[in-house]
Structures are given as C-alpha cells and as structure tokens.
N, C-alpha and C. Protein backbone atom coordinates (compact mmCIF):
# COMPACT_ATOMS: atom_id res chain seq x y z
N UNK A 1 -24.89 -40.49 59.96
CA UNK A 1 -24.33 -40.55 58.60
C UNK A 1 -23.58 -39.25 58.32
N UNK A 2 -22.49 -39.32 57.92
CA UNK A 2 -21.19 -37.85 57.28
C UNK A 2 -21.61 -37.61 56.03
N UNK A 3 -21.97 -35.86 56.12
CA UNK A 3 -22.18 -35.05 54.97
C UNK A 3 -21.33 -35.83 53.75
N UNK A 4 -20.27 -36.20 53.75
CA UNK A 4 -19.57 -36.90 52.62
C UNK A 4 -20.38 -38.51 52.21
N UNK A 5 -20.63 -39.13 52.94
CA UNK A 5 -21.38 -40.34 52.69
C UNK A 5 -22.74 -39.68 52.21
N UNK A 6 -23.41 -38.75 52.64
CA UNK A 6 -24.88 -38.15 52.51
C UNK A 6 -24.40 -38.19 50.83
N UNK A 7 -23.44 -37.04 50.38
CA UNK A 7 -23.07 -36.50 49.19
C UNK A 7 -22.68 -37.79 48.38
N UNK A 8 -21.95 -38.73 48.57
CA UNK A 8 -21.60 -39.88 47.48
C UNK A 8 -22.74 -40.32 47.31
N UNK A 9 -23.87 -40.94 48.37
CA UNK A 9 -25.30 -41.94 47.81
C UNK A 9 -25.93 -40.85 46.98
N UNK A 10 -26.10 -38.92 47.00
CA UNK A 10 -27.17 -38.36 46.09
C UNK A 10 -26.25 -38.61 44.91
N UNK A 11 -25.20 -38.05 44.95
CA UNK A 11 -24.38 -38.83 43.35
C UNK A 11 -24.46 -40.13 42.62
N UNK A 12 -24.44 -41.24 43.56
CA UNK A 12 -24.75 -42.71 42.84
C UNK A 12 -25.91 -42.51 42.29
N UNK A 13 -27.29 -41.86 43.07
CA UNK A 13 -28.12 -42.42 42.63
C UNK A 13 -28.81 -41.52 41.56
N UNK A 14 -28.10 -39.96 41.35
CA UNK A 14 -28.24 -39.30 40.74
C UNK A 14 -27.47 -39.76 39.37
N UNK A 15 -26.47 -40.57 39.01
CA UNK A 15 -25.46 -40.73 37.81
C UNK A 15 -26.41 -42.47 37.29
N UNK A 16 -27.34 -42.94 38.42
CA UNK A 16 -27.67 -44.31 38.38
C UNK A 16 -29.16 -43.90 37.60
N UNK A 17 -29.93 -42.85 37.87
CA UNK A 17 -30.59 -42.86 37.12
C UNK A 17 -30.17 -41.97 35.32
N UNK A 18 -28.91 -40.98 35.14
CA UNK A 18 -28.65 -40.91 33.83
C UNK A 18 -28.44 -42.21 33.27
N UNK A 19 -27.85 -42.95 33.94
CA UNK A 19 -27.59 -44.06 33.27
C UNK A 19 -28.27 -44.84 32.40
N UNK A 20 -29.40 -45.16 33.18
CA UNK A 20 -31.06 -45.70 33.15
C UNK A 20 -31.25 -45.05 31.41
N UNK A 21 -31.19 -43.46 31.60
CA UNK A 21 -31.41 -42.74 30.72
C UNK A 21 -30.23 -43.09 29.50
N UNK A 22 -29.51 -42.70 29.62
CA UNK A 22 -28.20 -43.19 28.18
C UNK A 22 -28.59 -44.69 27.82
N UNK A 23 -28.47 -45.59 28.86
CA UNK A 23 -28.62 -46.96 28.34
C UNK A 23 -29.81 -47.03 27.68
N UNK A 24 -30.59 -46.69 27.99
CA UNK A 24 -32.16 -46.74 26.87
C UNK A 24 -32.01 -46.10 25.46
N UNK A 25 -31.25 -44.74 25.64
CA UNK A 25 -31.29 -44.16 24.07
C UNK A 25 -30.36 -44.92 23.56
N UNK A 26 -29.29 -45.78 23.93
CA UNK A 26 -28.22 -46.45 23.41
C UNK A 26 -28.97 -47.92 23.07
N UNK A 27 -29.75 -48.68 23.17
CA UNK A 27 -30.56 -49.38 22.99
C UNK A 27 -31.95 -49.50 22.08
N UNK A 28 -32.09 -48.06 22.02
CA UNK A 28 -32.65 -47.77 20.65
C UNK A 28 -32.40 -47.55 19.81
N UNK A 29 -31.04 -47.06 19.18
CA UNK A 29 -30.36 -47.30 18.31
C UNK A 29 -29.74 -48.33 17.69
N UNK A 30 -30.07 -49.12 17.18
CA UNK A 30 -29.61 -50.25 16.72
C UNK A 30 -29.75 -50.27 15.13
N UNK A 31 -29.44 -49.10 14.76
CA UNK A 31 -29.43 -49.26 12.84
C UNK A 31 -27.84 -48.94 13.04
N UNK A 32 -27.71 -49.63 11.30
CA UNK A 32 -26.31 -49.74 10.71
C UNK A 32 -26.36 -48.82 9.57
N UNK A 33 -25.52 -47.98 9.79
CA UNK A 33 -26.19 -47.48 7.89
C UNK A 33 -24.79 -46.46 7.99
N UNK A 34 -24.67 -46.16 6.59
CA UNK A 34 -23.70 -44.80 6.47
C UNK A 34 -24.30 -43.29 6.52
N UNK A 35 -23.45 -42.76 7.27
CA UNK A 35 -23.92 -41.53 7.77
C UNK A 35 -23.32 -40.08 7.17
N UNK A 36 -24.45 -39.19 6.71
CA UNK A 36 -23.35 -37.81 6.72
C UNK A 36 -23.18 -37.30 7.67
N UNK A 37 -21.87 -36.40 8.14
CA UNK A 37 -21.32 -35.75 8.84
C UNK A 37 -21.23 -34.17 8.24
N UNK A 38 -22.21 -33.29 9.01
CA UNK A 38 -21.25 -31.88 8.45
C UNK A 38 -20.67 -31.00 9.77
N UNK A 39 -19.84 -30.74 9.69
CA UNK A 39 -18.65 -29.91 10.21
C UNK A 39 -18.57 -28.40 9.84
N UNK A 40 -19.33 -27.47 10.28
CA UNK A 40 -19.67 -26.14 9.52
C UNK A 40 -19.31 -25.00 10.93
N UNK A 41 -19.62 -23.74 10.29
CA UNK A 41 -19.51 -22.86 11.42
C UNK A 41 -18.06 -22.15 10.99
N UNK A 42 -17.98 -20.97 11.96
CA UNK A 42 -17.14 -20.05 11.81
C UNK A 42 -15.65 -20.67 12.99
N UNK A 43 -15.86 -21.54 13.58
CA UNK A 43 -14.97 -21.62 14.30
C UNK A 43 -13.65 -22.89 14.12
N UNK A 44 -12.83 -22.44 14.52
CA UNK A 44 -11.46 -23.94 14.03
C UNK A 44 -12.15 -25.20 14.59
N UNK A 45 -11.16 -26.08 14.20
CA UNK A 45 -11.60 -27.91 14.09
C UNK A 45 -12.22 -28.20 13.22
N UNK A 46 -12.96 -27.48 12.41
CA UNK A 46 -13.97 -28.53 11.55
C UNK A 46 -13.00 -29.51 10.22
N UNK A 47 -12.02 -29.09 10.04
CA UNK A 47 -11.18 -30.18 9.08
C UNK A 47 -10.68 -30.68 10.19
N UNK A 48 -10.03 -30.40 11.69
CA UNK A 48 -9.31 -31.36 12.25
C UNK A 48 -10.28 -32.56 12.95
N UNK A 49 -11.42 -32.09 12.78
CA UNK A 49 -12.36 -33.37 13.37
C UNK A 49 -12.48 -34.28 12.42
N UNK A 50 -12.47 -33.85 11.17
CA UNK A 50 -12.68 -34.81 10.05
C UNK A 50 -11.52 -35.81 10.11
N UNK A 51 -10.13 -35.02 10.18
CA UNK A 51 -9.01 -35.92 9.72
C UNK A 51 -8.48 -36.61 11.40
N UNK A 52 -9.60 -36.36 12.23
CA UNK A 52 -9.50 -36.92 13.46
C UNK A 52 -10.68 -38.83 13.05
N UNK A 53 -11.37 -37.95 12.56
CA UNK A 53 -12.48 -39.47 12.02
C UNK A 53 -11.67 -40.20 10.84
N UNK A 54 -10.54 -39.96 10.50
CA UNK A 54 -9.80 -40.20 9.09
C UNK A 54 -8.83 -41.33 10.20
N UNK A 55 -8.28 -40.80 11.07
CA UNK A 55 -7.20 -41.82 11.86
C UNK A 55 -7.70 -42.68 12.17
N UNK A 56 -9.34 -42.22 12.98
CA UNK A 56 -9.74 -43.55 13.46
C UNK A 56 -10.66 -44.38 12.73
N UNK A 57 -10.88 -44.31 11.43
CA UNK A 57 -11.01 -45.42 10.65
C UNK A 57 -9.94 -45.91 9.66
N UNK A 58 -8.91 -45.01 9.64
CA UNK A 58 -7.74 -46.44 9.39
C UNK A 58 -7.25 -47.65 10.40
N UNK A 59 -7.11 -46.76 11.68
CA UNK A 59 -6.99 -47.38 13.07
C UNK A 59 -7.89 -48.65 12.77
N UNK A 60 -9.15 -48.82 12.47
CA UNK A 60 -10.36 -50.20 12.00
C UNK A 60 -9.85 -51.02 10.73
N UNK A 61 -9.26 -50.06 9.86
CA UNK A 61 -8.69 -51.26 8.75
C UNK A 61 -9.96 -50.60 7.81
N UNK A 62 -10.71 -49.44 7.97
CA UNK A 62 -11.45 -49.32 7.06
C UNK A 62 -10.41 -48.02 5.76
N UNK A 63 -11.28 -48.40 4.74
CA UNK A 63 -10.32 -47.79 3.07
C UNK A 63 -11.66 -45.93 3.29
N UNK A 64 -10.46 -45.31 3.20
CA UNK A 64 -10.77 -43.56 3.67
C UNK A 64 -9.97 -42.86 1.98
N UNK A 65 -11.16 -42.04 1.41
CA UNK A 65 -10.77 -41.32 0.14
C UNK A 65 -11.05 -39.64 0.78
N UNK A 66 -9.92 -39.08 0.94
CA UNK A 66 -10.16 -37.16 1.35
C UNK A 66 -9.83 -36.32 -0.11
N UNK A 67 -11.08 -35.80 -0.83
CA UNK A 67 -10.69 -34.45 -1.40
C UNK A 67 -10.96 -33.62 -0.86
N UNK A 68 -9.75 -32.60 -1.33
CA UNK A 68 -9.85 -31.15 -0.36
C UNK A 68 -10.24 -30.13 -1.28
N UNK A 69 -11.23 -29.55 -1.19
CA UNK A 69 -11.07 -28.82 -2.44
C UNK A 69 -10.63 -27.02 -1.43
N UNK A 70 -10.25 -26.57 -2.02
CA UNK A 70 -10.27 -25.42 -2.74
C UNK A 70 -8.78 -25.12 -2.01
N UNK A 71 -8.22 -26.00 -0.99
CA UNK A 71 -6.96 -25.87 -0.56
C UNK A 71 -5.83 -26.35 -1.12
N UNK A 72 -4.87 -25.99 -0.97
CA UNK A 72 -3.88 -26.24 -2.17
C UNK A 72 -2.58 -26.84 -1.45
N UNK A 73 -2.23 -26.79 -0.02
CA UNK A 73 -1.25 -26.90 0.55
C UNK A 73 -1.21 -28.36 0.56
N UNK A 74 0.62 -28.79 0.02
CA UNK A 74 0.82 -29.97 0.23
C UNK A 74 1.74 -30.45 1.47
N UNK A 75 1.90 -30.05 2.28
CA UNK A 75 2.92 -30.02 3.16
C UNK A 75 2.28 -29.73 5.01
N UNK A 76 1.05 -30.18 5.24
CA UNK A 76 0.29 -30.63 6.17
C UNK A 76 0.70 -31.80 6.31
N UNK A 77 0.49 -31.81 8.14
CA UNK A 77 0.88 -32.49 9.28
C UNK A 77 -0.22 -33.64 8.96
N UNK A 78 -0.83 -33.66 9.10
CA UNK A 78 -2.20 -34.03 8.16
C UNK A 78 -2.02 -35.05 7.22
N UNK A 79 -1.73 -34.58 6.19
CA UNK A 79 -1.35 -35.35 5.04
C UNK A 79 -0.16 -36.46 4.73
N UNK A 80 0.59 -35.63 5.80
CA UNK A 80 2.11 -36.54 6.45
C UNK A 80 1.99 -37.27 6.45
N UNK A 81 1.10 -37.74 7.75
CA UNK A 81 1.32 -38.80 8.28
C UNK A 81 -0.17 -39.55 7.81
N UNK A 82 -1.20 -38.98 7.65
CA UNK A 82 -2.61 -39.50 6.90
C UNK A 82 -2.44 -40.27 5.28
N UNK A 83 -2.16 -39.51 5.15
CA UNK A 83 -1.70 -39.57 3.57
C UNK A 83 -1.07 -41.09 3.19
N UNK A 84 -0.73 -41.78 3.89
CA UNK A 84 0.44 -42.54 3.72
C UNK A 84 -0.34 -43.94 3.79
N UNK A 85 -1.65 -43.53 4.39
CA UNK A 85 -2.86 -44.64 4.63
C UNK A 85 -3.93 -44.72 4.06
N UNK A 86 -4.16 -43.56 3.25
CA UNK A 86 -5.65 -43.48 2.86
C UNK A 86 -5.36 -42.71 1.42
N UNK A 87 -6.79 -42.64 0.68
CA UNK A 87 -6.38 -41.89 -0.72
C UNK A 87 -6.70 -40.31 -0.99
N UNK A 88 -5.45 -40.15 -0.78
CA UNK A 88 -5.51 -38.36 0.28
C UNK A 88 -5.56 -37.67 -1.52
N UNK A 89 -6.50 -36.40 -1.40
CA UNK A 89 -5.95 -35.80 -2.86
C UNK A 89 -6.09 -34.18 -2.50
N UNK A 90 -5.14 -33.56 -2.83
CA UNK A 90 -5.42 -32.00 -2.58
C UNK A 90 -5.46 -31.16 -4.02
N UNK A 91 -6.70 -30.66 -3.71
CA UNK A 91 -7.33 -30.50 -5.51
C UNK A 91 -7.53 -28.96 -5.64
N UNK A 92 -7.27 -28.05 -4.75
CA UNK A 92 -7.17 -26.78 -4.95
C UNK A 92 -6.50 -25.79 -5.65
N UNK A 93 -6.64 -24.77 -5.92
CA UNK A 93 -5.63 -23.59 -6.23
C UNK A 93 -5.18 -22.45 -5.29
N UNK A 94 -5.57 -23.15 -4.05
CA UNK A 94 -5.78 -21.93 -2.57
C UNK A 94 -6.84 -21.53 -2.44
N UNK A 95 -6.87 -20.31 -1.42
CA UNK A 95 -8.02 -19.89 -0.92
C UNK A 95 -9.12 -18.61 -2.19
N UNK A 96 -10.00 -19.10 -2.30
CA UNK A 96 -10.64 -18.15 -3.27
C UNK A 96 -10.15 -16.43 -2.92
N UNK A 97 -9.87 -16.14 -1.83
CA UNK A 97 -9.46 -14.46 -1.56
C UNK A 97 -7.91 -14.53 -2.40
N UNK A 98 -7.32 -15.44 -2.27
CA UNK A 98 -5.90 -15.55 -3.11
C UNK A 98 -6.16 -15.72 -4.77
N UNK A 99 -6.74 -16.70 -5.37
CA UNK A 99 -7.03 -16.77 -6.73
C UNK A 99 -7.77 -15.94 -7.56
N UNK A 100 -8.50 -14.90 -6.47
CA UNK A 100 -9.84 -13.94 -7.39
C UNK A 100 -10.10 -14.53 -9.14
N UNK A 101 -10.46 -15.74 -9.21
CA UNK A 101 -10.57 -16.18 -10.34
C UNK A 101 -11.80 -17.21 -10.64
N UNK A 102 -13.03 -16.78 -10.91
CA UNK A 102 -14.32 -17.70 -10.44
C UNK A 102 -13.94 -18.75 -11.74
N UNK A 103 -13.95 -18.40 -12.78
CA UNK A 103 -13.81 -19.46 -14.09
C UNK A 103 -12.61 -20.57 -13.54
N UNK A 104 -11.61 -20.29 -12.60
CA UNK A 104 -10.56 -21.06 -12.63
C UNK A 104 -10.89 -21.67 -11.25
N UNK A 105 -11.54 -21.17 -10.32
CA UNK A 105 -12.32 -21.80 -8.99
C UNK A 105 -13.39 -23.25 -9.64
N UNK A 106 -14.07 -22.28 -10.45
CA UNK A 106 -15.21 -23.13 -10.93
C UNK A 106 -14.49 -24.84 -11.17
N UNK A 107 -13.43 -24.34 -12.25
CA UNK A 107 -12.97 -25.60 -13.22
C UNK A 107 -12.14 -26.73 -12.38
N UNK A 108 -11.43 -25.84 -11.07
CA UNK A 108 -10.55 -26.96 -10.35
C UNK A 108 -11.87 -27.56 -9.13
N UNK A 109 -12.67 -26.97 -9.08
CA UNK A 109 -13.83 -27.62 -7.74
C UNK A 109 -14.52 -29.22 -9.13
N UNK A 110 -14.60 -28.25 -10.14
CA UNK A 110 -15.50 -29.75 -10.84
C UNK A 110 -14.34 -30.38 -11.18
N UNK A 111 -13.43 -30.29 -11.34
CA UNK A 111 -12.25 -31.23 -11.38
C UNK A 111 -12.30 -32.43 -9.88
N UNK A 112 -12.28 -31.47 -8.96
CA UNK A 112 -11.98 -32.14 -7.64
C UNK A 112 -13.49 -32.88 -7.87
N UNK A 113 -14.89 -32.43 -8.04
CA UNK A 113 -15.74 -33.23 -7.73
C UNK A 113 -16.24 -34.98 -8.12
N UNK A 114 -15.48 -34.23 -9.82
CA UNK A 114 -15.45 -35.76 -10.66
C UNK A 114 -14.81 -36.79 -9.81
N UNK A 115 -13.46 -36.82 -9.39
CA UNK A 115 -12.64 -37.43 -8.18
C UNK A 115 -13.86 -37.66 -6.66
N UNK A 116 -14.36 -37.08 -6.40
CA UNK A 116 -15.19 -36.95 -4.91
C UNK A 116 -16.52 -38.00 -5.80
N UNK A 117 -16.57 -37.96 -6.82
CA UNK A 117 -17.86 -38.83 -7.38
C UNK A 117 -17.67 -39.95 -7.26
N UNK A 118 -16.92 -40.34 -7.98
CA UNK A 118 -15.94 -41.99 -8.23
C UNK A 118 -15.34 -42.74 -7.17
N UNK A 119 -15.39 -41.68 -6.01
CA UNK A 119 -15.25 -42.19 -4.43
C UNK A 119 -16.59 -42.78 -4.12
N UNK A 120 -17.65 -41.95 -4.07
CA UNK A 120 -18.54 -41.79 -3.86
C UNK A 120 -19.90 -42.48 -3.96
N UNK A 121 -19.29 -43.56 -5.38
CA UNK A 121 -19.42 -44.21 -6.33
C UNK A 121 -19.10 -45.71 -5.98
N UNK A 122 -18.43 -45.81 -5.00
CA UNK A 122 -17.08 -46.97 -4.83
C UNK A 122 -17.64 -47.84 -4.12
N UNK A 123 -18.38 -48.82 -3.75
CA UNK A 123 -18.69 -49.09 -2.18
C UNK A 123 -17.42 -49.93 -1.42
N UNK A 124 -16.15 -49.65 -2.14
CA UNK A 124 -14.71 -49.83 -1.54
C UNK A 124 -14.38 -49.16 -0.82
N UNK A 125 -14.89 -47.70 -0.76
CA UNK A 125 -14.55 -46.59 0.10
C UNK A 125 -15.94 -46.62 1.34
N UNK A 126 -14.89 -46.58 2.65
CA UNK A 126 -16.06 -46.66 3.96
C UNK A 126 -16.34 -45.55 4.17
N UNK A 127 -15.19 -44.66 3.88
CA UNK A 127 -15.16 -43.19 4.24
C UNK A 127 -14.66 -42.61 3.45
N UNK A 128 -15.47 -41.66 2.96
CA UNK A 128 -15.08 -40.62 2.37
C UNK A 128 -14.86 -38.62 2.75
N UNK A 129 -14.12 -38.01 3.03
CA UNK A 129 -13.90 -36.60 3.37
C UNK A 129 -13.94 -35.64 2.26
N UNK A 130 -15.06 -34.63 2.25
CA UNK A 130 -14.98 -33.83 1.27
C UNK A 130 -14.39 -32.30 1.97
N UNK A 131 -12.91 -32.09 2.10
CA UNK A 131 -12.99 -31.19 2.61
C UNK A 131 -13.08 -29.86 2.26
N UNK A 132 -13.51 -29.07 2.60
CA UNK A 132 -14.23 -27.60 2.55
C UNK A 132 -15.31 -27.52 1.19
N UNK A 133 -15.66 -28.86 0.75
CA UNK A 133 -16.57 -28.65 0.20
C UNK A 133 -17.56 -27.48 0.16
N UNK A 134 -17.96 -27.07 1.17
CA UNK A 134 -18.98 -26.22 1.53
C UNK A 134 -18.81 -24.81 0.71
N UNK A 135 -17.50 -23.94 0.72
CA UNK A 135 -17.74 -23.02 -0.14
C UNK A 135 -17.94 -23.01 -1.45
N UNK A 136 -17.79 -24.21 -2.36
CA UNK A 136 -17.77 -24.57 -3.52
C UNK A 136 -19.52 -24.40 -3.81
N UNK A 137 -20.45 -24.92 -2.68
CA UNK A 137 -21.47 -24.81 -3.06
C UNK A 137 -22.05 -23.55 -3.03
N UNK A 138 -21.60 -22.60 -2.09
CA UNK A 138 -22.03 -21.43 -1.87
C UNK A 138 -21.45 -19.84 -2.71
N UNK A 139 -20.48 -20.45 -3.17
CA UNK A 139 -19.84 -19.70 -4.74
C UNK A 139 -20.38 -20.07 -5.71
N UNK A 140 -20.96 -21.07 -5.88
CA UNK A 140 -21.51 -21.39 -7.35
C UNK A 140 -20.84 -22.15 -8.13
N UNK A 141 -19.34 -22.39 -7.14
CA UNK A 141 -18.62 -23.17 -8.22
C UNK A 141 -19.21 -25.02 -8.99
N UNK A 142 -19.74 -25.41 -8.44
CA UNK A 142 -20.96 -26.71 -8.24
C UNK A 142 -22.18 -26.74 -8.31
N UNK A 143 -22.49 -27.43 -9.14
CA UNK A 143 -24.08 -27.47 -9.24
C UNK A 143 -24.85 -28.41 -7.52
N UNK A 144 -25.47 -27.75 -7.22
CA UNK A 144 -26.14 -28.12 -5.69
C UNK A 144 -26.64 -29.31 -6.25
N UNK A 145 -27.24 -29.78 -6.85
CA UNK A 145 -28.39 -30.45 -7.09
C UNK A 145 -27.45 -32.26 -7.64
N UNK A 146 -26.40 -32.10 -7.95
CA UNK A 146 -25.51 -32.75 -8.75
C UNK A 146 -24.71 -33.48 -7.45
N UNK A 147 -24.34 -32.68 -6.74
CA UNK A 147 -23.01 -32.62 -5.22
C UNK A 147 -24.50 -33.77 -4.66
N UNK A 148 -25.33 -32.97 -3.92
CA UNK A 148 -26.51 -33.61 -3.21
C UNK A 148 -27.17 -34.78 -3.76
N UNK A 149 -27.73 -35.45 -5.06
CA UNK A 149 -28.07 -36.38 -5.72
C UNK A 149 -26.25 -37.77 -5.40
N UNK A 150 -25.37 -37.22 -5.57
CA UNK A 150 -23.98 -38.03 -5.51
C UNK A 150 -23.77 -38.71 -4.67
N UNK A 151 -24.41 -37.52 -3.26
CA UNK A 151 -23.59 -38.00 -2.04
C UNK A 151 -25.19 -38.93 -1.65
N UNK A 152 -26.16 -38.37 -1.75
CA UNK A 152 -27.11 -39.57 -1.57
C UNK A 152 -27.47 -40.59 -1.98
N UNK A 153 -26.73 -40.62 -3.08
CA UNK A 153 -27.19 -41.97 -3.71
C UNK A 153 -25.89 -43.35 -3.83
N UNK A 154 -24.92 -42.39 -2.56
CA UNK A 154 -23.75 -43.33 -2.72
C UNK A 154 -24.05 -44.97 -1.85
N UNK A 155 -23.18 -45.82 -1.90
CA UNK A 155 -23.48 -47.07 -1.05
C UNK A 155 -23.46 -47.15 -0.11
N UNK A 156 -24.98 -48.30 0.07
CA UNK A 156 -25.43 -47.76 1.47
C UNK A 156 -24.53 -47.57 3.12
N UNK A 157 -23.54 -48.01 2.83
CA UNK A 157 -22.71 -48.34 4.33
C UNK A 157 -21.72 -47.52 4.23
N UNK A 158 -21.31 -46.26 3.68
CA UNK A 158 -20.52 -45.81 3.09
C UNK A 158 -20.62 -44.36 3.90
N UNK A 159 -20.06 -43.63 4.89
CA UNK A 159 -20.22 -42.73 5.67
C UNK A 159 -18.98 -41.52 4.49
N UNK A 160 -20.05 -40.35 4.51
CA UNK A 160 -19.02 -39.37 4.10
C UNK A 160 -19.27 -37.92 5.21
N UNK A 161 -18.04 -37.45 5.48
CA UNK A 161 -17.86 -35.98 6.30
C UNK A 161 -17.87 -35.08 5.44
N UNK A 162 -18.12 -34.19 5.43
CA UNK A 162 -18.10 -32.53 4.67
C UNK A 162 -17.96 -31.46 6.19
N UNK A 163 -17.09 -30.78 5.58
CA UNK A 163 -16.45 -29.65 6.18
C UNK A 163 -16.55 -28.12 5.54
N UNK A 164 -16.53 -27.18 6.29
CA UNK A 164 -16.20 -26.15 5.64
C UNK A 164 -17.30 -24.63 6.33
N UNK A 165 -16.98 -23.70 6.20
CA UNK A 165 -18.00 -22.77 6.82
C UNK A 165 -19.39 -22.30 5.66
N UNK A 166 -20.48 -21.78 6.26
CA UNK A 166 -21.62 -21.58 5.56
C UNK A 166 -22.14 -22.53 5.03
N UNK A 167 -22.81 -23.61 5.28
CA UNK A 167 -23.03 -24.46 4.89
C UNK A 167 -24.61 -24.79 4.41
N UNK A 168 -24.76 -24.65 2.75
CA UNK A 168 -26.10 -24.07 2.22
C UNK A 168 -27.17 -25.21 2.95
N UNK A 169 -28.23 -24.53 2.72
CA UNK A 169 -29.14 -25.63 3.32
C UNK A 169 -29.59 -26.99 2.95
N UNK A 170 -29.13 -26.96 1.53
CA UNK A 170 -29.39 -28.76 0.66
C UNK A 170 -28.36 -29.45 1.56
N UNK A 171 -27.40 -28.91 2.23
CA UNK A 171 -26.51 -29.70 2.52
C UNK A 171 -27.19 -30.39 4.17
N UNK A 172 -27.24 -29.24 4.61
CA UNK A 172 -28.24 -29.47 6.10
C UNK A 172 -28.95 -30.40 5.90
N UNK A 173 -29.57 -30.33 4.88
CA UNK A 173 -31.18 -31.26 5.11
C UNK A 173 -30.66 -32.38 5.05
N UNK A 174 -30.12 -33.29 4.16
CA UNK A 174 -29.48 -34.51 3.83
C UNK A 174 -28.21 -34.68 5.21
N UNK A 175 -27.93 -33.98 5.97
CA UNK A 175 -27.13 -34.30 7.07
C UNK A 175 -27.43 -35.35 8.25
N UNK A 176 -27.14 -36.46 8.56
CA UNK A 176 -27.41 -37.04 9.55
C UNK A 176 -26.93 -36.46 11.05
N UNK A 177 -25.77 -35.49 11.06
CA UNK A 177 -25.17 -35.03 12.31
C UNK A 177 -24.66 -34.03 11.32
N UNK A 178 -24.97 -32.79 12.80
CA UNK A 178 -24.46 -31.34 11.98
C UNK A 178 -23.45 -30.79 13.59
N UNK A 179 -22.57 -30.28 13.12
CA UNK A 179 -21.87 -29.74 14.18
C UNK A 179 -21.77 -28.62 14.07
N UNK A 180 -21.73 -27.38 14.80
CA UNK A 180 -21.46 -25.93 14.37
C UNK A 180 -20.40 -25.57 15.45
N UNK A 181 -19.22 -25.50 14.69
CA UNK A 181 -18.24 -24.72 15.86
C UNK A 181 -18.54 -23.57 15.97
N UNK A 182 -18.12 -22.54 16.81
CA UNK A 182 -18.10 -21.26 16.66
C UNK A 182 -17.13 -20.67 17.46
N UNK A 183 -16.93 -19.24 16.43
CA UNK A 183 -15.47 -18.97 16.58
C UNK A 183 -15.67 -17.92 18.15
N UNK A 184 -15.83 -18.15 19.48
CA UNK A 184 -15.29 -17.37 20.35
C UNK A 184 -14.22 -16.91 20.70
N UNK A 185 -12.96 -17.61 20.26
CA UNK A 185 -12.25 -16.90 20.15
C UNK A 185 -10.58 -17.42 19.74
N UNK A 186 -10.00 -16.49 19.32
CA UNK A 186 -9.02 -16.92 18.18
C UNK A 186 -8.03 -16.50 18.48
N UNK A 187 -6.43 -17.04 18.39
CA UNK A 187 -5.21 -16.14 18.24
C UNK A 187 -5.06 -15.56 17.80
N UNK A 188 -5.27 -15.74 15.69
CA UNK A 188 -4.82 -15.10 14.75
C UNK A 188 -5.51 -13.22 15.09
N UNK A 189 -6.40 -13.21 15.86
CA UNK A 189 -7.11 -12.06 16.17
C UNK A 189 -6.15 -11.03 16.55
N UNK A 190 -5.38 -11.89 17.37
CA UNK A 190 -4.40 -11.29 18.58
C UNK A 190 -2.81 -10.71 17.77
N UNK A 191 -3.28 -11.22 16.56
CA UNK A 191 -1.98 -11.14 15.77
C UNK A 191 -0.52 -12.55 15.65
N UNK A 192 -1.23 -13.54 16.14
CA UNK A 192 -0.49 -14.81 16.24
C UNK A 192 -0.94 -15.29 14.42
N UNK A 193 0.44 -15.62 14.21
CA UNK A 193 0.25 -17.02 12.90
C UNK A 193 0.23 -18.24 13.20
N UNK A 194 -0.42 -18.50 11.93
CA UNK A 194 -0.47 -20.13 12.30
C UNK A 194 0.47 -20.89 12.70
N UNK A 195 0.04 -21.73 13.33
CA UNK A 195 1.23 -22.50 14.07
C UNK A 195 1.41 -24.09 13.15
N UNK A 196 2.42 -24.54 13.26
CA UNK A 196 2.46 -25.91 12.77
C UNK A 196 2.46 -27.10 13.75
N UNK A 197 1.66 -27.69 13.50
CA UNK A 197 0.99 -28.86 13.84
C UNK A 197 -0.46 -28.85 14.75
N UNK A 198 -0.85 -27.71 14.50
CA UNK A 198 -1.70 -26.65 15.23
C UNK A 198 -2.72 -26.13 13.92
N UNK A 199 -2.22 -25.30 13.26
CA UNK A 199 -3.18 -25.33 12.16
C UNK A 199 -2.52 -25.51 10.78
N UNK A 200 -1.63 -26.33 10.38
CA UNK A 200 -1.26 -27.11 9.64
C UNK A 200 -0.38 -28.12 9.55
C-alpha cells in the first residue's frame, strides 16, 4: 500500500467520524424560534455581518427593519443597495466623540428606540437590526431595562441582531449567539482612511 493511499483512508476515516459528530449535533437541534444575535468587540465586521444577515434574508423574501443609531451617514454602500429592500432608517447625529452632547445623544437614541420598538412590536418584521445599539446602553442614553424587556418580549419567530462595541451584560445574558471580533489588527493604525466599499 503507497504512503498516499495510507494518508487518504486516515483522512476518510478521520473526516467520517467528525461527521458522525456534526450530524448528531445537527440533529439535535430541531427548534424554530427567533434568535438574538450580538456582534460586539473591538474589532471591524460587526455591522458588516449584520448587513451581511440583512442580504440574506431579503435573498428568502423575508421583511428586514435596520435602525442605526448613533450613526448619521447617509451615503453607505450599505444602504445603497440594502436600503432599496428593507426598512432601512439612519437615526443618528454621528459619532458621540463628534456631538459631545449627552442631552442631544440621549433624545436622538430614544427617538431611534421608539422606531426599534414598533419594529419590534411587528410580527411583520422577521428581522430586525439594531445597529450600534450597544453604546446607547453603555452611555446611559437608554434605559437597560426598557431596550431588554422590548427585545424579549418581541414575536416569537422574529430574529433581531445588535451590533456595536462594549456590550453591557443585560445584553449578553438575553443573547442567543454572541460573537466577539477582535481588533488584531487595523489599517487606520497605519495611517490608511477609510476606504469605500470597505468601510462604508
């Protein structure tokens, strides 16, 4: 028998028993339900994964509601071409280091939230995106207890994503899948700007 034939049968039978293994945990799963998603951490993607789960449930024919809070830009690649399918809303005044204004942070996040409720609220909406939600809770601009009671008590089949870095722990707990990017390493470090279609 050739070292290469030796090497393909330990591979079959090495990929034949993961298999064994995936097909069983894939077989125990058999609930239907709507899920949270959080997207947290210091590192890029966490809005492009969201508005990556945004394509592929229009791609299904399912109805997708995105508030963004605290971002203000209307002129994302993003929104372009997303926008045109789903009920896109950008509810910001920019980045809190740009506005230094907590009373006027405060008033446009509960603005955006009333909107993120009535989604939330909908069981028309399959998906819902709260994006960068996360600093809103960790500024104070939102009552924790209000955001968390909303998103749990929305309809049952009704999957919502949240994005954003620092992500307080009410939010964790109520998470069905938590992702943490992390930032190893970055252009803008290097002195590169953002690029378009890249990070906006």
């Amino acid at each position: 028998m050739s070292q290469e034939t030796t090497r393909n049968e330990r591979h079959a039978a090495r990929m034949a028993r993961k298999k064994a293994i995936i097909d069983a945990h894939i077989a125990e799963a058999n609930i239907d339900t709507g899920i949270m998603i959080l997207l947290t951490g210091n590192g890029k993607g966490k809005s492009s994964s969201a508005f990556g789960m945004v394509a592929r449930s229009i791609g299904h024919g399912m109805k997708v509601g995105v508030v963004q809070f605290i971002k203000n830009r209307t002129d994302t690649g993003e929104e372009a071409l997303l926008g045109k399918h789903c009920d896109w809303h950008v509810m910001g005044d920019g980045f809190t280091w740009e506005t230094q204004n907590f009373e006027s942070d405060k008033a446009k996040s509960e603005q955006a939230w009333a909107l993120a409720a009535k989604m939330l609220n909908d069981p028309s909406y399959d998906v819902v995106v709260l994006d960068e939600l996360t600093y809103c809770l960790s500024y104070g601009y939102l009552d924790k207890a209000t955001v968390i009671r909303d998103i749990e008590s929305r309809p049952e089949m009704q999957h919502v994503v949240v994005t954003g870095r620092a992500a307080v722990p009410e939010l964790r707990e109520i998470a069905d899948t938590i992702t943490e990017l992390n930032d190893e390493k970055h252009a803008y470090k290097a002195g590169i700007r953002a690029q378009k279609g890249l990070e906006w």
